[in-house]
PDB file of N, CA and C in Angstrom:
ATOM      1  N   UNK A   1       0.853  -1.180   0.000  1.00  0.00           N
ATOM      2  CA  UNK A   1       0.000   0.000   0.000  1.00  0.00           C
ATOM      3  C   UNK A   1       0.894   1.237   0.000  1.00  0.00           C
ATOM      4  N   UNK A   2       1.179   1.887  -1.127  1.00  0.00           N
ATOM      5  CA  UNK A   2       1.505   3.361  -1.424  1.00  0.00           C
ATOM      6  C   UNK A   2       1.544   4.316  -0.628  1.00  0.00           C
ATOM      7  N   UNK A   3      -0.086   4.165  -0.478  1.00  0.00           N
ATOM      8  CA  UNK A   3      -0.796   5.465   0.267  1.00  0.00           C
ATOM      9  C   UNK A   3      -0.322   6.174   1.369  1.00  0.00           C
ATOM     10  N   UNK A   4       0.394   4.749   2.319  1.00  0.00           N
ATOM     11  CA  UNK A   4       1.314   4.617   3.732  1.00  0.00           C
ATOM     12  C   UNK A   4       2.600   5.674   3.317  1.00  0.00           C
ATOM     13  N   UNK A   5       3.543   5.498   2.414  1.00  0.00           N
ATOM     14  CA  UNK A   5       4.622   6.410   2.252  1.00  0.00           C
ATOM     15  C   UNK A   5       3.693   7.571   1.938  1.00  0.00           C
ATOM     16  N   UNK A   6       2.990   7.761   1.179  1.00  0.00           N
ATOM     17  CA  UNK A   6       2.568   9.042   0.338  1.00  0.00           C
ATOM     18  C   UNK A   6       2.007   9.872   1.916  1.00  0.00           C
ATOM     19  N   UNK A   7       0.994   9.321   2.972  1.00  0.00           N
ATOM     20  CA  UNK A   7       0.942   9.992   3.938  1.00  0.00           C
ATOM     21  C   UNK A   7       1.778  10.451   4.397  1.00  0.00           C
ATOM     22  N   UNK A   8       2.777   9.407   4.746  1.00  0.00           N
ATOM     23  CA  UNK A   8       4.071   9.865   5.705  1.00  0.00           C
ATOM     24  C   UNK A   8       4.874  10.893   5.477  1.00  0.00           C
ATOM     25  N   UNK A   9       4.889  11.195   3.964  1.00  0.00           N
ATOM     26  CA  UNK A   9       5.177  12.492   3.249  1.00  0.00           C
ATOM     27  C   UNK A   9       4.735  13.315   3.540  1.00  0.00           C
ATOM     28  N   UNK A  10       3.367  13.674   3.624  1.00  0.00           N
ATOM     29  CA  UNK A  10       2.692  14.476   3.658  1.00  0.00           C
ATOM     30  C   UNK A  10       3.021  15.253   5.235  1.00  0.00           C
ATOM     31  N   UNK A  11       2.694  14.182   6.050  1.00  0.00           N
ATOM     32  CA  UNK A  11       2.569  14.073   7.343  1.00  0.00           C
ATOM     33  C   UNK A  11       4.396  14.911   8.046  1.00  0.00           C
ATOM     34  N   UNK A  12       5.376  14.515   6.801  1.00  0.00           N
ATOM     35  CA  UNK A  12       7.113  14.878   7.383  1.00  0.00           C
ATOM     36  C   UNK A  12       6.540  16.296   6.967  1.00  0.00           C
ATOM     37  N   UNK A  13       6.437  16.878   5.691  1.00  0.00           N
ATOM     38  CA  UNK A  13       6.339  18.253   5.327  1.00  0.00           C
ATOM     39  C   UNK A  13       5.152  19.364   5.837  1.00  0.00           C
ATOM     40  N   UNK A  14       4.248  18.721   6.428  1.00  0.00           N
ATOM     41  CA  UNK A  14       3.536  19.234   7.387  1.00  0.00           C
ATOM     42  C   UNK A  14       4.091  19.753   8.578  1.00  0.00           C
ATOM     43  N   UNK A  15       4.687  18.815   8.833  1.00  0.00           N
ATOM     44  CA  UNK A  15       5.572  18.817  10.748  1.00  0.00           C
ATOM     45  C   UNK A  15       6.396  19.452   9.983  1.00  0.00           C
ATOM     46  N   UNK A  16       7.506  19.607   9.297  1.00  0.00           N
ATOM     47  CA  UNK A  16       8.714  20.654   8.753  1.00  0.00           C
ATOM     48  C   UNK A  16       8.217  22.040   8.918  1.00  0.00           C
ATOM     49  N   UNK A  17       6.670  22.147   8.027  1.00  0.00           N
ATOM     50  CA  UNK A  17       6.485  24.081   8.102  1.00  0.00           C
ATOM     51  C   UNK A  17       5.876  24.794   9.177  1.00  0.00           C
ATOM     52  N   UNK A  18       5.091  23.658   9.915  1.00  0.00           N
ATOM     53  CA  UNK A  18       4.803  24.248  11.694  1.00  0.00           C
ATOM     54  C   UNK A  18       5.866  24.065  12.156  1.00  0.00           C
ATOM     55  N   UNK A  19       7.019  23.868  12.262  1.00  0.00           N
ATOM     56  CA  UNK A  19       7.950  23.583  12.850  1.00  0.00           C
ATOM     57  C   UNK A  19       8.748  25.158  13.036  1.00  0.00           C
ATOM     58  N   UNK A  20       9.070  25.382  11.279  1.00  0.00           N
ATOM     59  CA  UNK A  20       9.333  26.389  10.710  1.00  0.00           C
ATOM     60  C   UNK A  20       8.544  27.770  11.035  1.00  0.00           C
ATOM     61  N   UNK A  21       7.552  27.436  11.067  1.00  0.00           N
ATOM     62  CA  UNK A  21       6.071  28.758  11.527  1.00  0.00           C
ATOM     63  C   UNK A  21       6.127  28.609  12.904  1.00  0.00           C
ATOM     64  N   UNK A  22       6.743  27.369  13.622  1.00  0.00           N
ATOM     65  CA  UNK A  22       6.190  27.791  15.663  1.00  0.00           C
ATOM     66  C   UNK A  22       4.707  27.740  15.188  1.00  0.00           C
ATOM     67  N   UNK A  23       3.878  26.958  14.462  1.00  0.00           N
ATOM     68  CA  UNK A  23       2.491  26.938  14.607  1.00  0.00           C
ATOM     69  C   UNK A  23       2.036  25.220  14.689  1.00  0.00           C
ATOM     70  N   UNK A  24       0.629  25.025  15.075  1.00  0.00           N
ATOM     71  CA  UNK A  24       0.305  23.694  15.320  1.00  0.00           C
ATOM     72  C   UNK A  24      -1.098  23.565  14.357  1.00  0.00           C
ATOM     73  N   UNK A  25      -1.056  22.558  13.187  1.00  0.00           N
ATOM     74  CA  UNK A  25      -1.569  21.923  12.337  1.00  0.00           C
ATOM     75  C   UNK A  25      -3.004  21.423  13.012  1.00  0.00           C
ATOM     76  N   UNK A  26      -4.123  22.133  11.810  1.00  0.00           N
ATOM     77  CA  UNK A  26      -5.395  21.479  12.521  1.00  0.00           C
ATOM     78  C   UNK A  26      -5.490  20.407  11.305  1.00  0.00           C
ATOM     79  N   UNK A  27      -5.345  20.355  10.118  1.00  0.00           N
ATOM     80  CA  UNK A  27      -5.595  20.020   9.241  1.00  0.00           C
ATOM     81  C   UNK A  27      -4.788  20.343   7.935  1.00  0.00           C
ATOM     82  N   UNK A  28      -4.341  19.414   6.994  1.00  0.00           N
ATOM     83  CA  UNK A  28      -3.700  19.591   5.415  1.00  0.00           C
ATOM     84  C   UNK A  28      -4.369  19.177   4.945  1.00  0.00           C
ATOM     85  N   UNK A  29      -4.789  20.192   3.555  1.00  0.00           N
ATOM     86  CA  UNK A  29      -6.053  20.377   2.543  1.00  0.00           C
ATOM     87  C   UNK A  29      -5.025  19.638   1.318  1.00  0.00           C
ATOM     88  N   UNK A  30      -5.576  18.855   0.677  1.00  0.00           N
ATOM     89  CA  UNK A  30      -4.995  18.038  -0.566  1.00  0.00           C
ATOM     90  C   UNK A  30      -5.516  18.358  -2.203  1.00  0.00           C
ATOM     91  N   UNK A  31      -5.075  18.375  -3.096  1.00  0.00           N
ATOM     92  CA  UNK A  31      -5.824  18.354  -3.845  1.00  0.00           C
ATOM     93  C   UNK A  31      -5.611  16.418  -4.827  1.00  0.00           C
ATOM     94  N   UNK A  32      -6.413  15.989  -4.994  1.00  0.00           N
ATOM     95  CA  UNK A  32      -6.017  14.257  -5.488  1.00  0.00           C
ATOM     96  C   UNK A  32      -6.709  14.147  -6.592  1.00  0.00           C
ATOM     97  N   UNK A  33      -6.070  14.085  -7.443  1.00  0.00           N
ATOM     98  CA  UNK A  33      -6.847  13.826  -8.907  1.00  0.00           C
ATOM     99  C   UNK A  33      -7.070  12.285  -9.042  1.00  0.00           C
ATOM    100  N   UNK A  34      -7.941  11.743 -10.354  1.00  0.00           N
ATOM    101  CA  UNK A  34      -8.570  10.965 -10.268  1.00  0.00           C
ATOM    102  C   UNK A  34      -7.568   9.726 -11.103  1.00  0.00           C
ATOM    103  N   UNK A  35      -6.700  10.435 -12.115  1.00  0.00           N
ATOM    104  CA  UNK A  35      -5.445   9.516 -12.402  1.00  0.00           C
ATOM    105  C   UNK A  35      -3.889   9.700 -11.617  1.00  0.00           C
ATOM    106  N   UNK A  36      -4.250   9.922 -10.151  1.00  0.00           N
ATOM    107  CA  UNK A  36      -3.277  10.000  -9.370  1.00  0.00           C
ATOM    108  C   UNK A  36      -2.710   8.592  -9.368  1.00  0.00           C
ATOM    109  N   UNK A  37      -3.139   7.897  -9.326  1.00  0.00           N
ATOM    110  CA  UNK A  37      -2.994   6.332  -8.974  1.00  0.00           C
ATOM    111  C   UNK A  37      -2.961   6.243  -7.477  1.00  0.00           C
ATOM    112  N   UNK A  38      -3.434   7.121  -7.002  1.00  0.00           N
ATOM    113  CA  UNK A  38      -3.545   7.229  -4.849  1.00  0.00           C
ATOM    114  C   UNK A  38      -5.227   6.842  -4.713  1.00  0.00           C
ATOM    115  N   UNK A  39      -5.614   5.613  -3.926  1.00  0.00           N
ATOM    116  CA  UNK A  39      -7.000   5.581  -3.395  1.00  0.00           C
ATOM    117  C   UNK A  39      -7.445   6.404  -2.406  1.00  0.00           C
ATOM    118  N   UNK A  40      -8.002   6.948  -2.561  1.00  0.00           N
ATOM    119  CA  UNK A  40      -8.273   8.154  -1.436  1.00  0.00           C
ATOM    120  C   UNK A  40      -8.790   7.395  -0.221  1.00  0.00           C
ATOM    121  N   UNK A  41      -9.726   6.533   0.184  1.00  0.00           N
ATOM    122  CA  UNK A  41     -10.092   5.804   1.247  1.00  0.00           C
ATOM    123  C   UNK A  41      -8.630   5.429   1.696  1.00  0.00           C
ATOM    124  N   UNK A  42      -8.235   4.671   1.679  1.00  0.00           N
ATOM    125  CA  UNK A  42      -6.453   4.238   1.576  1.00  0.00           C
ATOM    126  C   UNK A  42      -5.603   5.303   2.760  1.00  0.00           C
ATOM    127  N   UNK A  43      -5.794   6.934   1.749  1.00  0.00           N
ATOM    128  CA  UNK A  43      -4.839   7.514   1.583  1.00  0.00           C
ATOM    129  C   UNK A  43      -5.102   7.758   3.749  1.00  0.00           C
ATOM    130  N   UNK A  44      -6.666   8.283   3.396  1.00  0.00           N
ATOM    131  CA  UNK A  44      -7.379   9.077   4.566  1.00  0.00           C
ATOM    132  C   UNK A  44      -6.794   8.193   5.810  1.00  0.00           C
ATOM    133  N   UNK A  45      -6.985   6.987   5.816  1.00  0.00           N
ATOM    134  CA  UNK A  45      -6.073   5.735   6.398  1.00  0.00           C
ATOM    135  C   UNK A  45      -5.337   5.754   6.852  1.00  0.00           C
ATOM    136  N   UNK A  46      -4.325   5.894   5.983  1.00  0.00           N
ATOM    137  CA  UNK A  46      -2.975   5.593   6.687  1.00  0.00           C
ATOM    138  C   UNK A  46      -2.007   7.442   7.004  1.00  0.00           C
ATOM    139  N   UNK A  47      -2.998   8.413   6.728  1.00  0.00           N
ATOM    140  CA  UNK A  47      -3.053   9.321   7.332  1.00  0.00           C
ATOM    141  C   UNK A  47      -2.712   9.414   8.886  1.00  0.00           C
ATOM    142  N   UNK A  48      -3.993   9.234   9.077  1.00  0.00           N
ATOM    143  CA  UNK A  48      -4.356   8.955  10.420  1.00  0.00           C
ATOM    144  C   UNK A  48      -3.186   8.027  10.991  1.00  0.00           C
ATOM    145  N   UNK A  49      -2.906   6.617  10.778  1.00  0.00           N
ATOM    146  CA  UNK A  49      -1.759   5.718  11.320  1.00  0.00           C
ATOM    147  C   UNK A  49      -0.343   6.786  11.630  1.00  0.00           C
ATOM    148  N   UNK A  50      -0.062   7.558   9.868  1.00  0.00           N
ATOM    149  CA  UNK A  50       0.850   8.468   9.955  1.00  0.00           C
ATOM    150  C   UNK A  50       1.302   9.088  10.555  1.00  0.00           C
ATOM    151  N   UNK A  51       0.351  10.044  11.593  1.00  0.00           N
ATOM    152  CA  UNK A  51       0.003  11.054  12.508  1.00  0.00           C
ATOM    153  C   UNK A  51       0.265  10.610  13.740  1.00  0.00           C
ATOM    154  N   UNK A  52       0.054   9.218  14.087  1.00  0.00           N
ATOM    155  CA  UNK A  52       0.351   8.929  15.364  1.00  0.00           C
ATOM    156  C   UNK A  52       1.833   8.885  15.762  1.00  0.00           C
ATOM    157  N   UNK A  53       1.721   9.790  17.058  1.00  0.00           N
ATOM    158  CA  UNK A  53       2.731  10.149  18.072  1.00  0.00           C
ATOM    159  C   UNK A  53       3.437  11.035  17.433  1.00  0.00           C
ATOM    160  N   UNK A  54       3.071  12.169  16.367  1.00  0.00           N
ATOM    161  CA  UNK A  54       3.518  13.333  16.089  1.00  0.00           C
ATOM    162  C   UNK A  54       2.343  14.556  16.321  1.00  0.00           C
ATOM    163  N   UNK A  55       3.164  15.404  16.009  1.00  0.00           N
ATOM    164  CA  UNK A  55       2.712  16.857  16.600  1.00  0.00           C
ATOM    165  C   UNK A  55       1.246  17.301  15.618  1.00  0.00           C
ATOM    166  N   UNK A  56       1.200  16.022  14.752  1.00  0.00           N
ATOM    167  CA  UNK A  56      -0.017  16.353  13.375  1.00  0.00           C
ATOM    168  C   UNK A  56      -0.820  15.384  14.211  1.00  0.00           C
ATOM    169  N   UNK A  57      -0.858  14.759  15.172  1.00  0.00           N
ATOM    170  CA  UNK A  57      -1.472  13.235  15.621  1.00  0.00           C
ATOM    171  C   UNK A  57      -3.220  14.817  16.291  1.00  0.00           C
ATOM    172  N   UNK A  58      -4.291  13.715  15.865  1.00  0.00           N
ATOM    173  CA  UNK A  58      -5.872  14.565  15.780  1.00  0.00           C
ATOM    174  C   UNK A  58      -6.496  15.366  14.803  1.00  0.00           C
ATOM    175  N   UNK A  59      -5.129  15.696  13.500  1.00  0.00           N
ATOM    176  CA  UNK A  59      -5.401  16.614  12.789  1.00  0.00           C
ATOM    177  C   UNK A  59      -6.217  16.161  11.783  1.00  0.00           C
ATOM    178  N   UNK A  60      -6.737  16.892  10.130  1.00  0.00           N
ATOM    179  CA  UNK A  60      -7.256  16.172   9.664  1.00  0.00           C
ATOM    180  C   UNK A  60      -6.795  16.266   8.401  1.00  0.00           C
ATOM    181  N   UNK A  61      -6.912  15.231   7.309  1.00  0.00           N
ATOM    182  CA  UNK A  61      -6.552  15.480   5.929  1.00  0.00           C
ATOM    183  C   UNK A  61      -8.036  15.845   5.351  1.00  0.00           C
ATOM    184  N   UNK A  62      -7.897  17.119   4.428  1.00  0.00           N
ATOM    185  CA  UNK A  62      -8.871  17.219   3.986  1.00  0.00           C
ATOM    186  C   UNK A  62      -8.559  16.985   1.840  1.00  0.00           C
ATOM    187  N   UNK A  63      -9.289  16.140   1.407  1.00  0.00           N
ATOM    188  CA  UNK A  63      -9.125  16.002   0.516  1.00  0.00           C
ATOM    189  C   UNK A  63     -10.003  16.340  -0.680  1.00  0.00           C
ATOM    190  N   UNK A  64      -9.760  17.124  -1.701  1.00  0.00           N
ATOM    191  CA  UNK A  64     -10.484  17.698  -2.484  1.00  0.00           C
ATOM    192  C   UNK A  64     -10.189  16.751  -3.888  1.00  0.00           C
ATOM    193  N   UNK A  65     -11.133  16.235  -4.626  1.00  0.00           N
ATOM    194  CA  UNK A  65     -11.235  15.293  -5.906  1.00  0.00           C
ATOM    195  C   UNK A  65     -10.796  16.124  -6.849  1.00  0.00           C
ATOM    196  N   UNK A  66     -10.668  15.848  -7.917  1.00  0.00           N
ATOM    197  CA  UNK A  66      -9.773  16.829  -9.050  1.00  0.00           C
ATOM    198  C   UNK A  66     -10.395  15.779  -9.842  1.00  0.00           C
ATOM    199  N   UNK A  67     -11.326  16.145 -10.897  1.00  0.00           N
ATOM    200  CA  UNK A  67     -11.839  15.327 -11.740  1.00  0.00           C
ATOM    201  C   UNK A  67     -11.122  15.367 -12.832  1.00  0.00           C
ATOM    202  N   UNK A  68     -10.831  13.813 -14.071  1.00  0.00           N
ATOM    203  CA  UNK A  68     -10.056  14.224 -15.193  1.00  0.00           C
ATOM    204  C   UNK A  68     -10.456  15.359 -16.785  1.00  0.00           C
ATOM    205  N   UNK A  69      -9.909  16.628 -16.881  1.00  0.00           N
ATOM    206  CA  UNK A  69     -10.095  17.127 -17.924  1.00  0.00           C
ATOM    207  C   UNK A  69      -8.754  17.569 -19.058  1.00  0.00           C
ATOM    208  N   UNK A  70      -9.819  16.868 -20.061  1.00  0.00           N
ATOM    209  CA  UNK A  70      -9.065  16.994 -21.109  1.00  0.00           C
ATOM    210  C   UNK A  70      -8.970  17.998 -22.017  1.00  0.00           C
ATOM    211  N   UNK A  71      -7.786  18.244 -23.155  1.00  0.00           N
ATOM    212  CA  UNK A  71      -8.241  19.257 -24.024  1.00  0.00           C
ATOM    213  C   UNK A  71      -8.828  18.466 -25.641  1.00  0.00           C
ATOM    214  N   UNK A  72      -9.923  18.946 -25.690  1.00  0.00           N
ATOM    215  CA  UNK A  72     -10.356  18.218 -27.433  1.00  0.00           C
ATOM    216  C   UNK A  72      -9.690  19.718 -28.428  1.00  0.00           C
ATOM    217  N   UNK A  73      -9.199  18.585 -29.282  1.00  0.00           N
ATOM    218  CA  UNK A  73      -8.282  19.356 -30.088  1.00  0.00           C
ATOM    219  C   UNK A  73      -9.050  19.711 -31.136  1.00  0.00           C
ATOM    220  N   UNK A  74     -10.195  18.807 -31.442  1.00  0.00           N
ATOM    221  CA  UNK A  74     -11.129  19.414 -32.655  1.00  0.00           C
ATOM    222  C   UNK A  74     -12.522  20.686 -32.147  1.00  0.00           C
ATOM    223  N   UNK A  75     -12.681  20.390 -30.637  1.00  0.00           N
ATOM    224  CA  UNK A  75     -13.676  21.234 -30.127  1.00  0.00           C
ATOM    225  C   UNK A  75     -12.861  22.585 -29.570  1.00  0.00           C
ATOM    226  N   UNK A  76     -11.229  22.730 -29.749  1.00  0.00           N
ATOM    227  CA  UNK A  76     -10.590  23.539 -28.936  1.00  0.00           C
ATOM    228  C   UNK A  76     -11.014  24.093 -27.370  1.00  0.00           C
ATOM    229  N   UNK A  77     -11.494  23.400 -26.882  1.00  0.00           N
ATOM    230  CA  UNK A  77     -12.139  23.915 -25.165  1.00  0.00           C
ATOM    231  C   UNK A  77     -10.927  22.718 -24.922  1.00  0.00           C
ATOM    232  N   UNK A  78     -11.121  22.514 -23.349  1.00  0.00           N
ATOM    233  CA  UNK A  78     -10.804  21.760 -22.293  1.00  0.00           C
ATOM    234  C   UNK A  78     -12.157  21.176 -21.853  1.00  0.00           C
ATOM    235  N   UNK A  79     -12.163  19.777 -22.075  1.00  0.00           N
ATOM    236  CA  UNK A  79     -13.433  18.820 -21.833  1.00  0.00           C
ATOM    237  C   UNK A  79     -13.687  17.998 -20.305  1.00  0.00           C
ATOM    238  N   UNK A  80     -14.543  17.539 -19.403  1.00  0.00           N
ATOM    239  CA  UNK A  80     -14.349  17.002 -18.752  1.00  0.00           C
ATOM    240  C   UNK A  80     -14.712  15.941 -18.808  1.00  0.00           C
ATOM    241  N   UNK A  81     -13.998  14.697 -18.490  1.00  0.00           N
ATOM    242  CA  UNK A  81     -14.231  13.248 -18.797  1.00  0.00           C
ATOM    243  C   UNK A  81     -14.953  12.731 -17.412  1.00  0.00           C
ATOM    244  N   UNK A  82     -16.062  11.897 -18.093  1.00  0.00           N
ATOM    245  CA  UNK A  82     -17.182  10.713 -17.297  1.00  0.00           C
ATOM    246  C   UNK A  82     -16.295   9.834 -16.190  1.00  0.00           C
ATOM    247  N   UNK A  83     -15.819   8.990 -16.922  1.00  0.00           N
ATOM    248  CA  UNK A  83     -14.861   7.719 -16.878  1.00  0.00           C
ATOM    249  C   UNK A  83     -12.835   8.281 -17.057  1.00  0.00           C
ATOM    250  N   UNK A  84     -12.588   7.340 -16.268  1.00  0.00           N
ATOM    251  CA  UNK A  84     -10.616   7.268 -16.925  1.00  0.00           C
ATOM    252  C   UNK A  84     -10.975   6.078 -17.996  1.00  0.00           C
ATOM    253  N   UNK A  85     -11.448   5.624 -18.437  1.00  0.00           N
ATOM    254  CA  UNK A  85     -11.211   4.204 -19.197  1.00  0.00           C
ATOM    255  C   UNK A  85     -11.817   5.088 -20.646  1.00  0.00           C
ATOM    256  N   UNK A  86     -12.130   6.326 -20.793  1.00  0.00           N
ATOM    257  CA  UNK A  86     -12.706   6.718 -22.295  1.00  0.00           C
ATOM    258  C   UNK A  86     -11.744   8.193 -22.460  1.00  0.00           C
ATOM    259  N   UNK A  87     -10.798   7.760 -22.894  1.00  0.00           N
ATOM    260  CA  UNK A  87     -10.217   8.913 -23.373  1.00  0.00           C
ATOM    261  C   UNK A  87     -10.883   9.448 -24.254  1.00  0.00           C
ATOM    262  N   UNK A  88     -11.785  10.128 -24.763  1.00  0.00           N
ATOM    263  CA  UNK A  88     -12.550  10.758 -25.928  1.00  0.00           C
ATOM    264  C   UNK A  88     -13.636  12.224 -25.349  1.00  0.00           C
ATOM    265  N   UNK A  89     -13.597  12.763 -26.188  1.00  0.00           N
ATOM    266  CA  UNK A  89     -14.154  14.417 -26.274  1.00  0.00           C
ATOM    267  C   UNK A  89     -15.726  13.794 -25.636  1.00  0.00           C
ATOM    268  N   UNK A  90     -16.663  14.157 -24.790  1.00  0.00           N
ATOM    269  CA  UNK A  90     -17.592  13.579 -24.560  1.00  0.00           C
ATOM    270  C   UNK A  90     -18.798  14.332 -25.613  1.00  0.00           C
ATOM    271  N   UNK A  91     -18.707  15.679 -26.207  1.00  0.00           N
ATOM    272  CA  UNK A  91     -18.842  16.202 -27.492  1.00  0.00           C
ATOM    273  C   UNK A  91     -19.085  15.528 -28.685  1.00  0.00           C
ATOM    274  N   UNK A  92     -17.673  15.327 -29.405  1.00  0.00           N
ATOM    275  CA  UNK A  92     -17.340  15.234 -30.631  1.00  0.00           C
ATOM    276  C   UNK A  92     -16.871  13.809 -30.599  1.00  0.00           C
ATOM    277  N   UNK A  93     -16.647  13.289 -29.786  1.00  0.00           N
ATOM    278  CA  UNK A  93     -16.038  11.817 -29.578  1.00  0.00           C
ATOM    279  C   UNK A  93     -14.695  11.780 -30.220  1.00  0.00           C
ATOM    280  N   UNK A  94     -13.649  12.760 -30.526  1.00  0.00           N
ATOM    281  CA  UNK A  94     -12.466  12.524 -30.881  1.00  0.00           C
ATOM    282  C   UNK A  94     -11.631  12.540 -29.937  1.00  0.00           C
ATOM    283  N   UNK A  95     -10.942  11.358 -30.132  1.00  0.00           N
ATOM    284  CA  UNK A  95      -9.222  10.961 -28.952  1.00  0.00           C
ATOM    285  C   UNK A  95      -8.928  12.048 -28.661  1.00  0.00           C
ATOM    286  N   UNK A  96      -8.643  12.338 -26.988  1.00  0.00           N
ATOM    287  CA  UNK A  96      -7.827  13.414 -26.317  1.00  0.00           C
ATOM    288  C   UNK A  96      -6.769  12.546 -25.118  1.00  0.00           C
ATOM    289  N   UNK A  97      -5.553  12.858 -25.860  1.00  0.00           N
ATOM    290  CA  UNK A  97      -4.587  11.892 -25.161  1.00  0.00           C
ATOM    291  C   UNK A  97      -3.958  13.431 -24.029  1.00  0.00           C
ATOM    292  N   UNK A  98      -4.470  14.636 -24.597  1.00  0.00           N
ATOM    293  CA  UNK A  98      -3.920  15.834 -23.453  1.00  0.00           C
ATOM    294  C   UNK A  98      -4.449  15.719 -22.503  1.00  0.00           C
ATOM    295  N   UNK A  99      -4.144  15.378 -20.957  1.00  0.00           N
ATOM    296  CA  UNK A  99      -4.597  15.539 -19.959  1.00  0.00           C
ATOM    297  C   UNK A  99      -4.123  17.134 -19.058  1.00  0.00           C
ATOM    298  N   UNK A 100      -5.500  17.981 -18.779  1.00  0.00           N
ATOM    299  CA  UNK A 100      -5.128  19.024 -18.127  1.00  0.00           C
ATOM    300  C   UNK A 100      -5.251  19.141 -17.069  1.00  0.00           C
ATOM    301  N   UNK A 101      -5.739  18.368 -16.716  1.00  0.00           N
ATOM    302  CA  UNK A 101      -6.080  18.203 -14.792  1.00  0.00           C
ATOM    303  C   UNK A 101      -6.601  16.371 -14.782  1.00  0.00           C
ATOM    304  N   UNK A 102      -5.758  16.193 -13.641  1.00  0.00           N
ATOM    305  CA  UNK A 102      -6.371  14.662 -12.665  1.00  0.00           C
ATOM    306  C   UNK A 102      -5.272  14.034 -12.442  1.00  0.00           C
ATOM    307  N   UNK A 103      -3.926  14.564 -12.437  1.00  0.00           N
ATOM    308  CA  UNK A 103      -2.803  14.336 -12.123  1.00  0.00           C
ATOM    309  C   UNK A 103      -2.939  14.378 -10.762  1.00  0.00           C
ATOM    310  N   UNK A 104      -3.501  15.469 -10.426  1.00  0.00           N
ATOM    311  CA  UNK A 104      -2.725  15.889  -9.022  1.00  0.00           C
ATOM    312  C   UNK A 104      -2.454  15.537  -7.599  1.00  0.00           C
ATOM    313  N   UNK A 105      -1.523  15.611  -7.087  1.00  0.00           N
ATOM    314  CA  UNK A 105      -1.209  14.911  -5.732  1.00  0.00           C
ATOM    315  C   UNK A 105      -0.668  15.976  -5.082  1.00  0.00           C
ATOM    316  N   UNK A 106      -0.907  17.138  -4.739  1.00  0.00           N
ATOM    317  CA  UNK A 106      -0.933  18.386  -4.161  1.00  0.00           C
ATOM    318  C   UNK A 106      -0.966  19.193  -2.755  1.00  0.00           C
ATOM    319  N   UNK A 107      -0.633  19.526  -2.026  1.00  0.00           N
ATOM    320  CA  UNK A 107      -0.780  19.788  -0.514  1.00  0.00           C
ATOM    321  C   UNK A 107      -1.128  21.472  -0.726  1.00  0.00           C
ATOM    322  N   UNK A 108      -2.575  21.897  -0.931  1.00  0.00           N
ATOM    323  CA  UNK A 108      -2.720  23.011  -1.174  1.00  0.00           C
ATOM    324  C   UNK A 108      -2.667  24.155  -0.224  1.00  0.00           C
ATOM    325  N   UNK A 109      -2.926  23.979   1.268  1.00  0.00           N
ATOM    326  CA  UNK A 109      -3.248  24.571   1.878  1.00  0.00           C
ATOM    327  C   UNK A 109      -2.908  23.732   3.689  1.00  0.00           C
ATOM    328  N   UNK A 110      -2.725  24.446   4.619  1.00  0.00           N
ATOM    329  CA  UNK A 110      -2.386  23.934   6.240  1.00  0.00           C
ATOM    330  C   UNK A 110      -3.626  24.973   7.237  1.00  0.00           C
ATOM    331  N   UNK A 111      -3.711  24.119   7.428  1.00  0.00           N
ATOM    332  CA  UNK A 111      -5.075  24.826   8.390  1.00  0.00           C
ATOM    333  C   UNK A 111      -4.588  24.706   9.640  1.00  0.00           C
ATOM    334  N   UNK A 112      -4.256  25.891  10.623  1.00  0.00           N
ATOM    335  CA  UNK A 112      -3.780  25.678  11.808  1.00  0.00           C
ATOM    336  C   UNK A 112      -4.736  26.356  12.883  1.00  0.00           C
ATOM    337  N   UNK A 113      -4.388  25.854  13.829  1.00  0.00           N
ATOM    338  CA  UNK A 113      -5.175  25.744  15.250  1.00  0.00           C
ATOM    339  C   UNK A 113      -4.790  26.755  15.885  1.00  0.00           C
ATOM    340  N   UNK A 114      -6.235  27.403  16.240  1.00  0.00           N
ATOM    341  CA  UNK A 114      -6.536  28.405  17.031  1.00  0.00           C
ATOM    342  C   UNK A 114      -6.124  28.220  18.322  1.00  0.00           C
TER     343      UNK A 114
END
């Protein structure tokens, strides 16, 4: 399971910038796209495991979905896709192998305690 390092990441660079700030972490806001290859149930998981017996231990991950959009090259917009398994314009039905968003694995934001 991935998800375990990918928290623990999260969880070291969290503790690094309160550390850095003298401030205490209520919560790290994520952004997780949908071809991240990260399960978000998973991730929320081993979060939590992560957290224990550090200075992030009660806090919360908050995770925001990043749905996949593409660009259709014959409709020139940026499209948003149903499915990951249909690469195609949901429009015009022509192949869009450009992905512009659903990558992401992101730490957007630290929410700290009052």
């Amino acid at each position: 399971m991935h998800e375990l390092s990918i928290a623990m990441s999260i969880v070291d660079m969290a503790q690094e910038e309160a550390e850095r700030r003298k401030v205490h972490i209520d919560a790290v806001h994520l952004e997780l796209g949908a071809l991240s290859g990260v399960v978000k149930e998973a991730l929320l998981f081993s979060y939590k495991v992560a957290c224990d017996g550090t200075p992030l231990e009660g806090s919360r991950l908050v995770v925001k979905d990043v749905p996949i959009e593409v660009y259709c090259s014959v409709c020139k917009v940026p499209r948003r896709l149903a499915s990951m398994q249909w690469f195609c314009c949901p429009d015009c039905g022509t192949q869009t192998p450009e992905v512009i968003h659903g990558k992401e694995l992101v730490i957007t934001a630290l929410e700290l305690k009052q």
